[in-house]
Protein backbone atom coordinates (compact mmCIF):
# COMPACT_ATOMS: atom_id res chain seq x y z
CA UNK A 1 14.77 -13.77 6.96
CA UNK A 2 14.51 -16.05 3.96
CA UNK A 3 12.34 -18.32 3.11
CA UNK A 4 9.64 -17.67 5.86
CA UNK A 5 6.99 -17.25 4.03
CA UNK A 6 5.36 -20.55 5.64
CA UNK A 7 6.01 -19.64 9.27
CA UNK A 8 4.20 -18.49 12.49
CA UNK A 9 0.70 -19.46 10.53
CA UNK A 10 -0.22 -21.29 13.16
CA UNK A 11 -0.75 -17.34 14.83
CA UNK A 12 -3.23 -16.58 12.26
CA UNK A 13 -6.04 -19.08 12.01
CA UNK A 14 -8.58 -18.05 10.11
CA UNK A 15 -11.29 -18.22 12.55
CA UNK A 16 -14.43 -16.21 11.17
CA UNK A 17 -15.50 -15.32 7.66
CA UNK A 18 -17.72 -12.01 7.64
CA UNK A 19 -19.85 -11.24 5.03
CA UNK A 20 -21.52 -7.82 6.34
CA UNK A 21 -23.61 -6.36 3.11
CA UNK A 22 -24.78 -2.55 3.45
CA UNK A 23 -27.27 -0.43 1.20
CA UNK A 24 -26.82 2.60 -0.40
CA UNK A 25 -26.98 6.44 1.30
CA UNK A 26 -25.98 9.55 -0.03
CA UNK A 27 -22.07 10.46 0.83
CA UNK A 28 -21.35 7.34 3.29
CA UNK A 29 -22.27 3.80 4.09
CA UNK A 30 -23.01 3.82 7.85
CA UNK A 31 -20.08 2.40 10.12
CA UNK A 32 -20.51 -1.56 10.51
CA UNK A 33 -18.06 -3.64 12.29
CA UNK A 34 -16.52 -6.57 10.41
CA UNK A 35 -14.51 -8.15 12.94
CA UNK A 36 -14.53 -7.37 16.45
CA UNK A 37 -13.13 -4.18 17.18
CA UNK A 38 -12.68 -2.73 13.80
CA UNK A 39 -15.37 -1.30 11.72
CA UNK A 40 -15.49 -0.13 7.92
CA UNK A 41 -17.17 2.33 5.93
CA UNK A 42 -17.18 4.16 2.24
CA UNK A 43 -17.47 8.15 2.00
CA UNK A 44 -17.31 10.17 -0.53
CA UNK A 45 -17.09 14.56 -1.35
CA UNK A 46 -19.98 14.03 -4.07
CA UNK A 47 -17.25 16.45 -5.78
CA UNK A 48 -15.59 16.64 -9.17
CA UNK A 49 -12.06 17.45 -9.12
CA UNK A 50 -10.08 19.25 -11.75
CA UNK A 51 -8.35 16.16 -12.74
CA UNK A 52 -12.12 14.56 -13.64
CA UNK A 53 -12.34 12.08 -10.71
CA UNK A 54 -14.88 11.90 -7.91
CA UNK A 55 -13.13 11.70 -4.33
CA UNK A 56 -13.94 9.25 -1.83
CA UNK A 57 -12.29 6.54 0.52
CA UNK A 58 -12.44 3.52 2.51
CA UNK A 59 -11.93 3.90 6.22
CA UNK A 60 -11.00 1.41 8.39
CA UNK A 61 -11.23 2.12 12.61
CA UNK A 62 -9.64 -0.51 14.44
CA UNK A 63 -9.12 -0.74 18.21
CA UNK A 64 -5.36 -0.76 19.80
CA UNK A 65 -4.22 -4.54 18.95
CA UNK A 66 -5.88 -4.80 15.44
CA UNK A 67 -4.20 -4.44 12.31
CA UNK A 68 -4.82 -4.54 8.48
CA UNK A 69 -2.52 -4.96 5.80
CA UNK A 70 -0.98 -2.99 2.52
CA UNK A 71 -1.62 -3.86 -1.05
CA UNK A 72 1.61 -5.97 0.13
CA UNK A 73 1.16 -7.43 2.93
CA UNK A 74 3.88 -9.56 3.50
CA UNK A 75 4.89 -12.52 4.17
CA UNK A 76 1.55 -13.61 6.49
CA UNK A 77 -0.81 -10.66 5.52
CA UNK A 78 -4.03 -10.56 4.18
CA UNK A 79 -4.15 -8.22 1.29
CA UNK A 80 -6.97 -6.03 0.48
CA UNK A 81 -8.49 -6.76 -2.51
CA UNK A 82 -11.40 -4.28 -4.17
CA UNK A 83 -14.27 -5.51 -6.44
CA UNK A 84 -15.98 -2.92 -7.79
CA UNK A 85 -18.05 -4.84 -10.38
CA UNK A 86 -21.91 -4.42 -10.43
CA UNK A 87 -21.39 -0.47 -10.02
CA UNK A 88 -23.44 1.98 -11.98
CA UNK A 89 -21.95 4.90 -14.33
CA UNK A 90 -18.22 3.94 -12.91
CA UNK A 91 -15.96 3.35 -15.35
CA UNK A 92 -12.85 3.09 -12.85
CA UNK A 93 -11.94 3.14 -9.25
CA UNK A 94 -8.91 3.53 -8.39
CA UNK A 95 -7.33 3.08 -4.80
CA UNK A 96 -4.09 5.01 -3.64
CA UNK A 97 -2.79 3.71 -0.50
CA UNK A 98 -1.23 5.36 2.21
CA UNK A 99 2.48 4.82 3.26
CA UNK A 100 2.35 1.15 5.69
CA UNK A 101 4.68 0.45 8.60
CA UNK A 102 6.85 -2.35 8.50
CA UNK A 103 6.49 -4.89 11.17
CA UNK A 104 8.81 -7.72 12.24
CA UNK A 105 6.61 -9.03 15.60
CA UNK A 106 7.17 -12.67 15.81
CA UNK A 107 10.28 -12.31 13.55
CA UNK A 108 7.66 -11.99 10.19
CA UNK A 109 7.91 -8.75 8.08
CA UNK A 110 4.18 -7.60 7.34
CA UNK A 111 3.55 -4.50 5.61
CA UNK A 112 0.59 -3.14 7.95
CA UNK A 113 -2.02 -0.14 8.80
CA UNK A 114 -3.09 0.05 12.35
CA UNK A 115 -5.54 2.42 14.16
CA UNK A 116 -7.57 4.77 11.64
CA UNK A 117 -7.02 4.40 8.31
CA UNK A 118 -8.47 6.45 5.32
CA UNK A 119 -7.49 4.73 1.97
CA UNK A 120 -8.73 7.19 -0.81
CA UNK A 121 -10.38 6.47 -4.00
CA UNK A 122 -10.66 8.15 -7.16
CA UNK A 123 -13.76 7.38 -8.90
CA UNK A 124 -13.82 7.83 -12.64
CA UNK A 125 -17.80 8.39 -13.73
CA UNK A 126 -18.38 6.66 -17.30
CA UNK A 127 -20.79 9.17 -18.23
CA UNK A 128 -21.91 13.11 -17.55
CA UNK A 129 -24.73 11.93 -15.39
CA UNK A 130 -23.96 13.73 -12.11
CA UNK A 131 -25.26 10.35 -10.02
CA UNK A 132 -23.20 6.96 -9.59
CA UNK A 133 -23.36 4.00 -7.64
CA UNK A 134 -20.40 2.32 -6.09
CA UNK A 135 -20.54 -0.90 -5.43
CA UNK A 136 -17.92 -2.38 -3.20
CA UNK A 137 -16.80 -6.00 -2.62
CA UNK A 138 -14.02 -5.65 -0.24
CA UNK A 139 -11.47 -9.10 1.08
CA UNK A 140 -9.07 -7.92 3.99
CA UNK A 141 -7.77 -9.52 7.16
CA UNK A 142 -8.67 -7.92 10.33
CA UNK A 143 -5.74 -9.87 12.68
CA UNK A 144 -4.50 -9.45 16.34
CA UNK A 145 -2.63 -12.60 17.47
CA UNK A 146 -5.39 -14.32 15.19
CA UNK A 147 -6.53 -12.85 11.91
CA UNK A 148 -10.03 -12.46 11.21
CA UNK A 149 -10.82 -12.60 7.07
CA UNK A 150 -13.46 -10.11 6.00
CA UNK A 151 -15.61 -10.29 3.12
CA UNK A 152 -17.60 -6.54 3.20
CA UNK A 153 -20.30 -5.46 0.59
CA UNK A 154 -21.38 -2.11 0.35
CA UNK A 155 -22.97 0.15 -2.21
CA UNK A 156 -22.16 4.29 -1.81
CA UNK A 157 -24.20 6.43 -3.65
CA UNK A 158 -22.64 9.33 -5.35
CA UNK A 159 -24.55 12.61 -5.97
CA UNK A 160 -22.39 15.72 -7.53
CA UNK A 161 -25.57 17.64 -6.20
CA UNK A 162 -24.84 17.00 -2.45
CA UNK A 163 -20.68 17.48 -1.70
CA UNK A 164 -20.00 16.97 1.23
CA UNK A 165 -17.41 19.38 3.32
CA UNK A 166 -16.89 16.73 5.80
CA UNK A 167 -15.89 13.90 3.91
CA UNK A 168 -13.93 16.45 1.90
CA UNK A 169 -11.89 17.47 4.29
CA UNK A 170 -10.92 13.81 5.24
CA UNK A 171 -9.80 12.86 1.90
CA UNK A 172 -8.06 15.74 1.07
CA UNK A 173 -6.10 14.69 4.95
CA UNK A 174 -5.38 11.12 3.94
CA UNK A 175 -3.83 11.80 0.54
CA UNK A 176 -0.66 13.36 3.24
CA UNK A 177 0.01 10.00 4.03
CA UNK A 178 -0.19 8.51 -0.23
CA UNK A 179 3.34 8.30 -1.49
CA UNK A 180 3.70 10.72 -4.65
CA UNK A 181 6.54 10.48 -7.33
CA UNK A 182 9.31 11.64 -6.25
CA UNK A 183 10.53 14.40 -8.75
CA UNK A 184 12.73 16.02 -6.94
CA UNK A 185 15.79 17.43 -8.53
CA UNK A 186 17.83 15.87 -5.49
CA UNK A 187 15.55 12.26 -4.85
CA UNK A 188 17.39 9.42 -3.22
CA UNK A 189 18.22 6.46 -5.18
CA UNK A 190 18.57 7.43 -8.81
CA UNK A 191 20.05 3.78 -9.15
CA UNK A 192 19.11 0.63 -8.26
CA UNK A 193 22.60 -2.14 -9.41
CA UNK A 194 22.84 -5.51 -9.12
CA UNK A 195 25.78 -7.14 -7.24
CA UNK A 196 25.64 -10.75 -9.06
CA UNK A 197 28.60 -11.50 -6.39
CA UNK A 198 26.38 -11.27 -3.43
CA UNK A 199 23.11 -11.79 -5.44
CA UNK A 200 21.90 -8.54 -3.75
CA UNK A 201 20.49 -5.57 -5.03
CA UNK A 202 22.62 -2.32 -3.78
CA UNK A 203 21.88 1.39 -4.18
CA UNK A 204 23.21 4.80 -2.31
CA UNK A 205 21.66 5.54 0.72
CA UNK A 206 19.77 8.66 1.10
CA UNK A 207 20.90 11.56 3.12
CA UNK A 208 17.38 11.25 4.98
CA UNK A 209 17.70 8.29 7.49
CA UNK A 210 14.15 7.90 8.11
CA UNK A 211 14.09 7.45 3.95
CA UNK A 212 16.76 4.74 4.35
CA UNK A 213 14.79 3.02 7.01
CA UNK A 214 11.47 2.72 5.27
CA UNK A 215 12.49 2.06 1.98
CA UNK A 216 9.99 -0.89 0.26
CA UNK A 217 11.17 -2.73 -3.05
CA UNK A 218 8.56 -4.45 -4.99
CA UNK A 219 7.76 -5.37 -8.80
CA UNK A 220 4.94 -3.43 -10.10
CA UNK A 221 3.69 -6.78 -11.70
CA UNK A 222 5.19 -9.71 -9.06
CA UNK A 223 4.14 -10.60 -5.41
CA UNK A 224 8.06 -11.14 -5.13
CA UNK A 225 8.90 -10.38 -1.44
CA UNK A 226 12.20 -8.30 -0.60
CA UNK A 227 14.26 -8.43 2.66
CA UNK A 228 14.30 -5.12 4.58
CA UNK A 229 17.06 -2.64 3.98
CA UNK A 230 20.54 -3.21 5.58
CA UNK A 231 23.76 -0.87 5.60
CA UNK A 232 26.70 -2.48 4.12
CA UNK A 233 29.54 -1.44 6.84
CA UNK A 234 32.07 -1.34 4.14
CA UNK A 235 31.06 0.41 1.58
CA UNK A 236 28.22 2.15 3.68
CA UNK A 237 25.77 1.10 0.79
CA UNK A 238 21.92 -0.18 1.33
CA UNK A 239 21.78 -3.84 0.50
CA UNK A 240 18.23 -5.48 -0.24
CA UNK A 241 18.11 -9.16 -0.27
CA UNK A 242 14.89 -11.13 -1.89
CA UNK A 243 13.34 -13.44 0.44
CA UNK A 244 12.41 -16.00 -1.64
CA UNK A 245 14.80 -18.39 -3.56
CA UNK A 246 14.60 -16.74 -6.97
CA UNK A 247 17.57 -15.44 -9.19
CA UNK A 248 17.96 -12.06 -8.57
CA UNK A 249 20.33 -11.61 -12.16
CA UNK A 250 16.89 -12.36 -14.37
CA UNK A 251 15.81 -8.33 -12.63
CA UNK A 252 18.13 -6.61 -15.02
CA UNK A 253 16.90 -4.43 -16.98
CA UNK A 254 14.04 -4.19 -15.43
CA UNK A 255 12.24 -1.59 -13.41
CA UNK A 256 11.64 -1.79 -9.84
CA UNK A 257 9.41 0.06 -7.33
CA UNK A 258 10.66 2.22 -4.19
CA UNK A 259 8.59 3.15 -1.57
CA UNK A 260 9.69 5.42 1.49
CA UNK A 261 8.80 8.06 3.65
CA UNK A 262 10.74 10.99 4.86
CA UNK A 263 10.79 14.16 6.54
CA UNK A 264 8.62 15.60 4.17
CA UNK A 265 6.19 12.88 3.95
CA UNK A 266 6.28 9.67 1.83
CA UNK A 267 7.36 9.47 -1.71
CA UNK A 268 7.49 6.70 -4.58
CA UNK A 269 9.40 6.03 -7.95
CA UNK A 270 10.40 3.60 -10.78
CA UNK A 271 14.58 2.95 -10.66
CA UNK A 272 15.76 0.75 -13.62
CA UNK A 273 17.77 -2.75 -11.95
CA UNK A 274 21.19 -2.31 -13.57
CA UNK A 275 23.93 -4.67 -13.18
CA UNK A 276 26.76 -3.17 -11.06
CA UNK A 277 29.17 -3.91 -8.45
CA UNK A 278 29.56 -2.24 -5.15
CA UNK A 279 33.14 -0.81 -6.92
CA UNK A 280 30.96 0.23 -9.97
CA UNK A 281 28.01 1.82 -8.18
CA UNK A 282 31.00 4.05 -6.03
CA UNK A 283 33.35 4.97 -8.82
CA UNK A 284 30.09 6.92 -10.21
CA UNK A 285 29.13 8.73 -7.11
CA UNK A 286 32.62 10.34 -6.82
């Protein structure tokens, strides 16, 4: 699969630039559509948590067909960028985003949302005031066979005197599907080696297949695209290829990102890249 970062385009022509602007109410924006089929919103609780963030979200609902894209989208997505500029008494918004599926339709692997989607927020006020406005400029790529880029502008007002229960509730619901570090005494891949023989990166599989099936690789500060995970049938390790042409060897030493779900729910970490062999990486686990 390397190397296609240039192909099947010709199944996404941008065909229709959006730019849907709405005004401020208290707790939501109302529900506009920004491509056909799918419209978009911004809620919030209007609630301070313990932590000293205000809750609230984006939500996405797209008809059967539709899809939108992670904050990797892959090699033909359309990642969702947030502007928050122009907002008033936020100091920070921060956007935690819910575990994707990986597609390979068309023989392209996209990192992708489909249906409803809930991506929550955590809005950091700059002041005590107990009133904020968010203002939102939102890029994404609403795509079906064709993919439609959005540009949506939206202000939310936020008022700590009127939570909302509602909106609440459907936060609270979507952070189930966020990824959390994975602390567990007994996480999956507590390394992450290098074979420079097969220019591949190699770790022990988890005991959780589903884990070992959704497991995402990225660089917390590169768009470098990785290769879905395979099974090595000799040495029963997980191999990860990149899919670009870039020397793998200049990782070491570095840290890289793991995503993956499981059976109880989705989970993320930082492994350090080490250089190892297959021979290497076994001799320890024994």
């Amino acid at each position: 699969m390397k190397a296609r970062y240039s192909c099947h385009l010709a199944l996404f022509v941008l065909l229709l630039l959006l730019n849907a602007t709405q005004t401020v109410f208290a707790n939501e924006t109302p529900w506009q559509e920004v491509a056909p089929g799918a419209e978009l919103r911004l809620i919030s609780a209007n609630k301070m948590s313990g932590d000293g963030f205000v809750h609230a979200a984006i939500q996405l609902r797209m008809e059967p067909g539709l899809k939108t894209y992670w904050r990797i989208p892959g090699e033909t997505g359309i990642p969702m960028i947030a502007n928050w500029e122009g907002s008033t008494n936020v100091k920070t918004a921060k956007m935690l985003w819910p575990m994707p599926t990986r597609s390979l339709a068309y023989e392209v692997m996209d990192y992708i949302y489909e249906g409803d989607l809930t991506i929550p927020l955590q809005v950091v006020l700059a002041t005590d005031d107990r009133n904020a406005i968010l203002n939102a400029r939102l890029n994404l790529g609403i795509c079906s066979d064709i993919c439609v880029p959005v540009l949506w502008k939206g202000s939310l007002q936020i008022d700590l005197e009127k939570p909302s229960t509602g909106h609440a509730f459907r936060i609270q619901a979507a952070y189930a599907k966020v990824p959390i570090e994975d602390d567990r005494a007994d996480a999956p891949f507590e390394k992450m080696g290098y074979d420079v023989a097969l220019d591949q990166f190699i770790t022990l599989p988890a005991a959780d297949p589903l884990t070992n099936k959704t497991l995402i690789l990225d660089l917390p500060k590169s768009l470098l695209l990785f290769d879905l995970p395979h099974s090595d049938p000799e040495s029963g390790l997980l191999t990860v290829e990149s899919l670009a042409d870039f020397d793998l060897s200049t990782l070491v030493g570095q840290q890289i990102r793991l995503t993956y779900d499981s059976a109880v729910g989705p989970f993320t970490k930082l492994v350090k890249i080490e250089a190892l062999s297959r021979v290497d990486l076994l001799s320890e686990n024994k």
